[in-house]
Protein backbone atom coordinates (compact mmCIF):
# COMPACT_ATOMS: atom_id res chain seq x y z
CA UNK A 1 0.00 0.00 0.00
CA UNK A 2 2.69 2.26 0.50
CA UNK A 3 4.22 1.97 -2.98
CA UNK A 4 0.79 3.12 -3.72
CA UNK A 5 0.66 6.11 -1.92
CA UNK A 6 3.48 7.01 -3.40
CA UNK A 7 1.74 6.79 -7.02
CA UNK A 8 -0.97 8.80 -5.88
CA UNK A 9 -2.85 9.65 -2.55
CA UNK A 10 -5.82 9.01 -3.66
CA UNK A 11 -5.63 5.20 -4.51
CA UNK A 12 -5.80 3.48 -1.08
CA UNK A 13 -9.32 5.48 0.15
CA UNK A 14 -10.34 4.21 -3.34
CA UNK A 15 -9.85 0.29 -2.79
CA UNK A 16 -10.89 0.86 0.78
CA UNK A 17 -14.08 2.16 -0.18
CA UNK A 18 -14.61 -0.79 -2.82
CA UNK A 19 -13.57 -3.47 -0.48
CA UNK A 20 -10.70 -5.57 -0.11
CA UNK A 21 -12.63 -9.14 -1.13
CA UNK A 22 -12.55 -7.24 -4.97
CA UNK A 23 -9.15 -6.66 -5.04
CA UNK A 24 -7.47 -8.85 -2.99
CA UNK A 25 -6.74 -12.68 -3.26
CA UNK A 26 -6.56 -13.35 0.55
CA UNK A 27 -9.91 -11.73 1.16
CA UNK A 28 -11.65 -12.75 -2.11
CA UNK A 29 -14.75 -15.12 -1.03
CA UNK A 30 -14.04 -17.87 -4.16
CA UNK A 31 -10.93 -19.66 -5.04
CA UNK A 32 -8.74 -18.17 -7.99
CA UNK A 33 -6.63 -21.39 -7.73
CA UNK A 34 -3.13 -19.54 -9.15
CA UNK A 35 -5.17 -17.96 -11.78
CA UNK A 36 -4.72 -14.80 -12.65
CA UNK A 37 -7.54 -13.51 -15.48
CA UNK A 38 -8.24 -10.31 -17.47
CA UNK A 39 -11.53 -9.44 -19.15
CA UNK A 40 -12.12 -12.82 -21.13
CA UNK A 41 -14.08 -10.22 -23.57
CA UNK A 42 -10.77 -8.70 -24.36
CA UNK A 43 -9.20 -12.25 -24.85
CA UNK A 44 -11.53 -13.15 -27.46
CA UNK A 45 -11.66 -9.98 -29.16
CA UNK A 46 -7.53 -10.36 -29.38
CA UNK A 47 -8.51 -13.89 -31.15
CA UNK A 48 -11.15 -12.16 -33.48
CA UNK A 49 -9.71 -8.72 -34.54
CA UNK A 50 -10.15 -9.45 -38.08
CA UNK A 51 -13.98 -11.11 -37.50
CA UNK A 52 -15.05 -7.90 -35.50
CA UNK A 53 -14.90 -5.84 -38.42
CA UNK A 54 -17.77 -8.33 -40.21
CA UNK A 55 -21.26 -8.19 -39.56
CA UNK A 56 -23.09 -9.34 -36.38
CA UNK A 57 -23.56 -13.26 -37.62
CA UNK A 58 -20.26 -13.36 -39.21
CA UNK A 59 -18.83 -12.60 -35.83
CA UNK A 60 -20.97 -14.87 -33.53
CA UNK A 61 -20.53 -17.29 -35.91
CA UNK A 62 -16.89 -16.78 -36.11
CA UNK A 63 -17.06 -16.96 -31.83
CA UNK A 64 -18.37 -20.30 -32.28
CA UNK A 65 -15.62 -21.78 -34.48
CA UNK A 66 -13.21 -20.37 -31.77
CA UNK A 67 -14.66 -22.08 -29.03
CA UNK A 68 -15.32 -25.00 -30.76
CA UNK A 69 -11.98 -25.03 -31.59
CA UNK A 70 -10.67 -24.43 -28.31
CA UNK A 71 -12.89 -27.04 -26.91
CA UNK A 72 -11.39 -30.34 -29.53
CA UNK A 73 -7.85 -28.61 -28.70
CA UNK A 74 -8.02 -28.69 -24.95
CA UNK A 75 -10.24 -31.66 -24.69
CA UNK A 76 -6.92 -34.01 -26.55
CA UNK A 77 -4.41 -32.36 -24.42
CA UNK A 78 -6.04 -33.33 -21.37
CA UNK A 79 -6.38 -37.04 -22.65
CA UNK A 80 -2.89 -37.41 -23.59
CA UNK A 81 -1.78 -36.22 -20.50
CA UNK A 82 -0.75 -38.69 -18.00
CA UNK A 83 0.15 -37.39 -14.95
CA UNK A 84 -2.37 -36.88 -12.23
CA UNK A 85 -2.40 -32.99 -12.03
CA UNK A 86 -2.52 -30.53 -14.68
CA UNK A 87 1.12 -29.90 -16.31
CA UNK A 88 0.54 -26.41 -14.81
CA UNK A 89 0.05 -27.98 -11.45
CA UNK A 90 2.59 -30.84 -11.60
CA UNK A 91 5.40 -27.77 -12.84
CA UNK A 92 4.03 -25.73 -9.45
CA UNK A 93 4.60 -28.54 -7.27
CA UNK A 94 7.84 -29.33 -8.34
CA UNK A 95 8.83 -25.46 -8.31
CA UNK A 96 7.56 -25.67 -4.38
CA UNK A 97 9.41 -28.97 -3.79
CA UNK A 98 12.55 -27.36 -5.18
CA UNK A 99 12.36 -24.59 -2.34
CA UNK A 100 11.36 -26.84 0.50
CA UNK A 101 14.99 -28.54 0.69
CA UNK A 102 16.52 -25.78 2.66
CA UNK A 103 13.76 -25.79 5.27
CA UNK A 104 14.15 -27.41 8.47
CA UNK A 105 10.95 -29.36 10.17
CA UNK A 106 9.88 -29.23 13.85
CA UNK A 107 6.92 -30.95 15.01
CA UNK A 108 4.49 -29.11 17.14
CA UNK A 109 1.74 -32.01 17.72
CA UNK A 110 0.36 -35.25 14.84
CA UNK A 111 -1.00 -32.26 12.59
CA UNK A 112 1.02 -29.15 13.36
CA UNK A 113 4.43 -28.61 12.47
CA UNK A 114 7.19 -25.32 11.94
CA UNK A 115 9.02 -24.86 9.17
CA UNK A 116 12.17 -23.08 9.85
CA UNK A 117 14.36 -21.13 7.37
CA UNK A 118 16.81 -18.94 8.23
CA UNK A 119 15.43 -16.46 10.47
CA UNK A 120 12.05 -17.13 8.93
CA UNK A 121 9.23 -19.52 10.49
CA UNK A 122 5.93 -20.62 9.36
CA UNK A 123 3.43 -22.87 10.71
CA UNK A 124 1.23 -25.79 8.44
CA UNK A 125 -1.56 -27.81 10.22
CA UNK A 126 -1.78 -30.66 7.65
CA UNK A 127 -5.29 -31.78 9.15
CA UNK A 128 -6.51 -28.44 8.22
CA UNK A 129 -4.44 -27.98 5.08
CA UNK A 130 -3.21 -24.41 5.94
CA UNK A 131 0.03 -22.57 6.21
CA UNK A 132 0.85 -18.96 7.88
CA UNK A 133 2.38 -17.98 4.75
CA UNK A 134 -1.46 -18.55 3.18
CA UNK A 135 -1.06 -20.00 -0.21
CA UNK A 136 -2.01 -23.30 1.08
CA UNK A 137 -5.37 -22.46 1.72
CA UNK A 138 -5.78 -20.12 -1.00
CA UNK A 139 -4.57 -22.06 -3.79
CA UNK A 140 -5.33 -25.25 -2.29
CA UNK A 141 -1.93 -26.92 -3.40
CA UNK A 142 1.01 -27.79 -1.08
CA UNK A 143 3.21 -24.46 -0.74
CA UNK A 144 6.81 -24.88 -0.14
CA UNK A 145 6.27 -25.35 3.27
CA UNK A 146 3.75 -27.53 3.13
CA UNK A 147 5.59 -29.75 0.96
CA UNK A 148 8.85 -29.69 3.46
CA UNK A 149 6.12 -31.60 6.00
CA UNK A 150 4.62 -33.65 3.71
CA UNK A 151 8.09 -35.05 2.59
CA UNK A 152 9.24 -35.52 5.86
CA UNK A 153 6.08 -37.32 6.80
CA UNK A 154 6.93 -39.24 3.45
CA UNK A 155 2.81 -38.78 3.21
CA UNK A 156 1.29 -38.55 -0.96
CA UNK A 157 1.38 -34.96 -1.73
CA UNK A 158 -1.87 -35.43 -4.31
CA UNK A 159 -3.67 -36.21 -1.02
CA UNK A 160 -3.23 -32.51 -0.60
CA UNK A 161 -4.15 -31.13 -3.48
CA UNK A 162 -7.95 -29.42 -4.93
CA UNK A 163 -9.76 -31.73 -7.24
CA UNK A 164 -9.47 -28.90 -9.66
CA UNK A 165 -5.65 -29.83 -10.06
CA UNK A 166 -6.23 -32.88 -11.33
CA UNK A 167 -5.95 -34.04 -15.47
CA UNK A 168 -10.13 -35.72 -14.38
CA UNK A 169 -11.71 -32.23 -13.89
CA UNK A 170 -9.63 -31.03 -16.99
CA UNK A 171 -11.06 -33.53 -19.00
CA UNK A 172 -14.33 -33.15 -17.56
CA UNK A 173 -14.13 -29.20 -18.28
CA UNK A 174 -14.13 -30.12 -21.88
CA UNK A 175 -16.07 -33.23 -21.92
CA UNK A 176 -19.11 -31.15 -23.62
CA UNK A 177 -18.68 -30.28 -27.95
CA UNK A 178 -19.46 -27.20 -29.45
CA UNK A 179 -21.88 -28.06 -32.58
CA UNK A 180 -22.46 -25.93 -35.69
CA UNK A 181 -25.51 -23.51 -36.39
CA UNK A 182 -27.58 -24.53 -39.29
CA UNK A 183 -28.49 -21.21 -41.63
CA UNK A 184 -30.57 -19.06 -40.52
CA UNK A 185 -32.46 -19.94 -43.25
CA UNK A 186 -33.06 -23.04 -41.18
CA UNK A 187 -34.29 -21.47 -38.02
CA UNK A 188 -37.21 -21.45 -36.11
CA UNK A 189 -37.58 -18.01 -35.24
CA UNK A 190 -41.20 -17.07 -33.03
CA UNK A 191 -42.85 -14.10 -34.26
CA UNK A 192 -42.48 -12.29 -31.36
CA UNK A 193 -38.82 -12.65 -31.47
CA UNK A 194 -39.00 -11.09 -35.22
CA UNK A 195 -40.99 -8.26 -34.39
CA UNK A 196 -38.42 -6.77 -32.50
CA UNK A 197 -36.33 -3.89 -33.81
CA UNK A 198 -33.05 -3.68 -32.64
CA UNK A 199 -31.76 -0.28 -32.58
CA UNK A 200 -27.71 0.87 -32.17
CA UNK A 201 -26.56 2.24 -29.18
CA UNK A 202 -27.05 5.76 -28.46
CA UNK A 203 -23.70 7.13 -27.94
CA UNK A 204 -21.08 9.68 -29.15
CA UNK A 205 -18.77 7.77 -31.61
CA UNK A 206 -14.98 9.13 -30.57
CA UNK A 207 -12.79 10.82 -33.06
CA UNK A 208 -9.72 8.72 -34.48
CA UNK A 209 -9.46 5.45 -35.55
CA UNK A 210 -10.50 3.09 -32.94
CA UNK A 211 -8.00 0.87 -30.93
CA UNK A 212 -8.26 -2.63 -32.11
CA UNK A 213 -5.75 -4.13 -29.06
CA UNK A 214 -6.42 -3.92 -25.70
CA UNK A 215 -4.58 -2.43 -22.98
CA UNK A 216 -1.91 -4.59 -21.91
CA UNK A 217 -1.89 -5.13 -17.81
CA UNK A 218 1.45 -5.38 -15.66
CA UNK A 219 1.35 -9.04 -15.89
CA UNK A 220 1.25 -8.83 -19.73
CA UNK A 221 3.72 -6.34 -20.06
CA UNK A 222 6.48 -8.07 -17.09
CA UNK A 223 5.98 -11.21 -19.90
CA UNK A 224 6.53 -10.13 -22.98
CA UNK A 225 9.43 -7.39 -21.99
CA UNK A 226 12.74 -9.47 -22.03
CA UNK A 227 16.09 -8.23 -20.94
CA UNK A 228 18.60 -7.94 -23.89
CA UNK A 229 21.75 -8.16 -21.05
CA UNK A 230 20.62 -11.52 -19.03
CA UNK A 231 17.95 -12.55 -21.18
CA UNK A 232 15.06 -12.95 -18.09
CA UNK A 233 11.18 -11.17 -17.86
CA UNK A 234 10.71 -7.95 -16.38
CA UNK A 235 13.27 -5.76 -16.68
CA UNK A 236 14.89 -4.26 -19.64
CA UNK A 237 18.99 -3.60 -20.17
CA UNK A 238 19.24 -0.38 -18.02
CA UNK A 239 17.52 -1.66 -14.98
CA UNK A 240 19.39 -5.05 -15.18
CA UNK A 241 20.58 -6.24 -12.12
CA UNK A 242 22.70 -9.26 -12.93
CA UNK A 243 26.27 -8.04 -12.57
CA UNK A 244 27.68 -11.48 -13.75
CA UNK A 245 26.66 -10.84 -17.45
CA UNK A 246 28.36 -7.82 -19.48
């Protein structure tokens, strides 16, 4: 919060006044499950900015194809896949197993335990599957810490895990097909459905040619911006802080 008072003053009465569970994954009231989403309106216009100059049944037609397409695509990766979570989820876990080898153990009772690193402590109860740090009960996946317990209780880590993780509810997202519209020709249209006039929107059309691409957001930009020096995410050449690479 203080970085953003330093933006402007006026920013933290603003999210205040809105209310933390809208803005913030710790007091948001459903699971986000490491997912971090922008209008999906914008996403499919990105997909379609050649169909959105076409008329109004070009384009929902058009929207169709997409998701039908997106549906077949998604539907065989998740039945090739053979692992029991997600590749997303299995690559998370093994990031969080990676960092749990320099943290020490101690048990408090059968369900509670500290993790100790450095001068840094945390506390899991596996019975309850939380963690002080929080990301075990907000993503519902092992965090580091977690994982440090689990592996010294040499206990299966999937055990663990949300349901949504795993490559079954993947598949199942999918399961469903997206079929084609017959002409309109074709359709059944009631009467009363024909009878109405639909009229454009009543607004002031901007000057200028209108933007096509969305606004990019500071997750979009910290991925795509590569430094030219050390060749990671975020940072470009001047603000480079890897003084092993000239």
């Amino acid at each position: 919060m203080s970085k953003l008072d330093s933006l402007d003053i006026r920013v933290r009465p603003y999210l205040q006044q809105v209310g933390y569970h809208k803005w913030s994954r710790y007091h948001c009231k459903n699971k986000r499950y490491l997912t971090m989403t922008s209008n999906i309106a914008e996403s499919l216009n990105v997909a379609n900015l050649a169909a959105r100059e076409l008329p109004i049944t070009t384009l929902m037609e058009s929207l169709r194809a997409l998701i039908q397409q997106w549906t077949y695509t998604n539907r065989k990766k998740a039945q090739k896949t053979t692992t029991f979570l997600t590749p997303t989820a299995e690559k998370k876990l093994v990031d969080n197993f990676v960092d749990s080898l320099t943290e020490n153990v101690k048990p408090i009772n059968e369900t509670m335990f500290e993790v100790v690193e450095l001068t840094r402590s945390w506390v899991i109860n596996l019975k309850e599957k939380t963690c002080s740090c929080n990301r075990f009960q907000l993503d519902e996946l092992p965090c580091a810490h977690a994982l440090a317990v689990i592996k010294e209780m040499n206990l299966n880590v999937y055990n663990y895990c949300s349901g949504y993780y795993t490559t079954r509810t993947w598949l199942e997202t999918y399961n469903g097909s997206t079929y084609p519209v017959h002409n309109h020709t074709t359709w059944d249209v009631p009467q009363n459905i024909k009878d109405i006039i639909v009229l454009p929107p009543n607004q002031k059309i901007r000057s200028g040619r209108p933007r096509k691409r969305r606004f990019l957001s500071e997750w979009d930009t910290k991925k795509h911006n590569r430094c030219s020096k050390c060749g990671q995410h975020g940072h470009n050449r001047k603000t480079c802080n890897n003084q092993a690479i000239k």
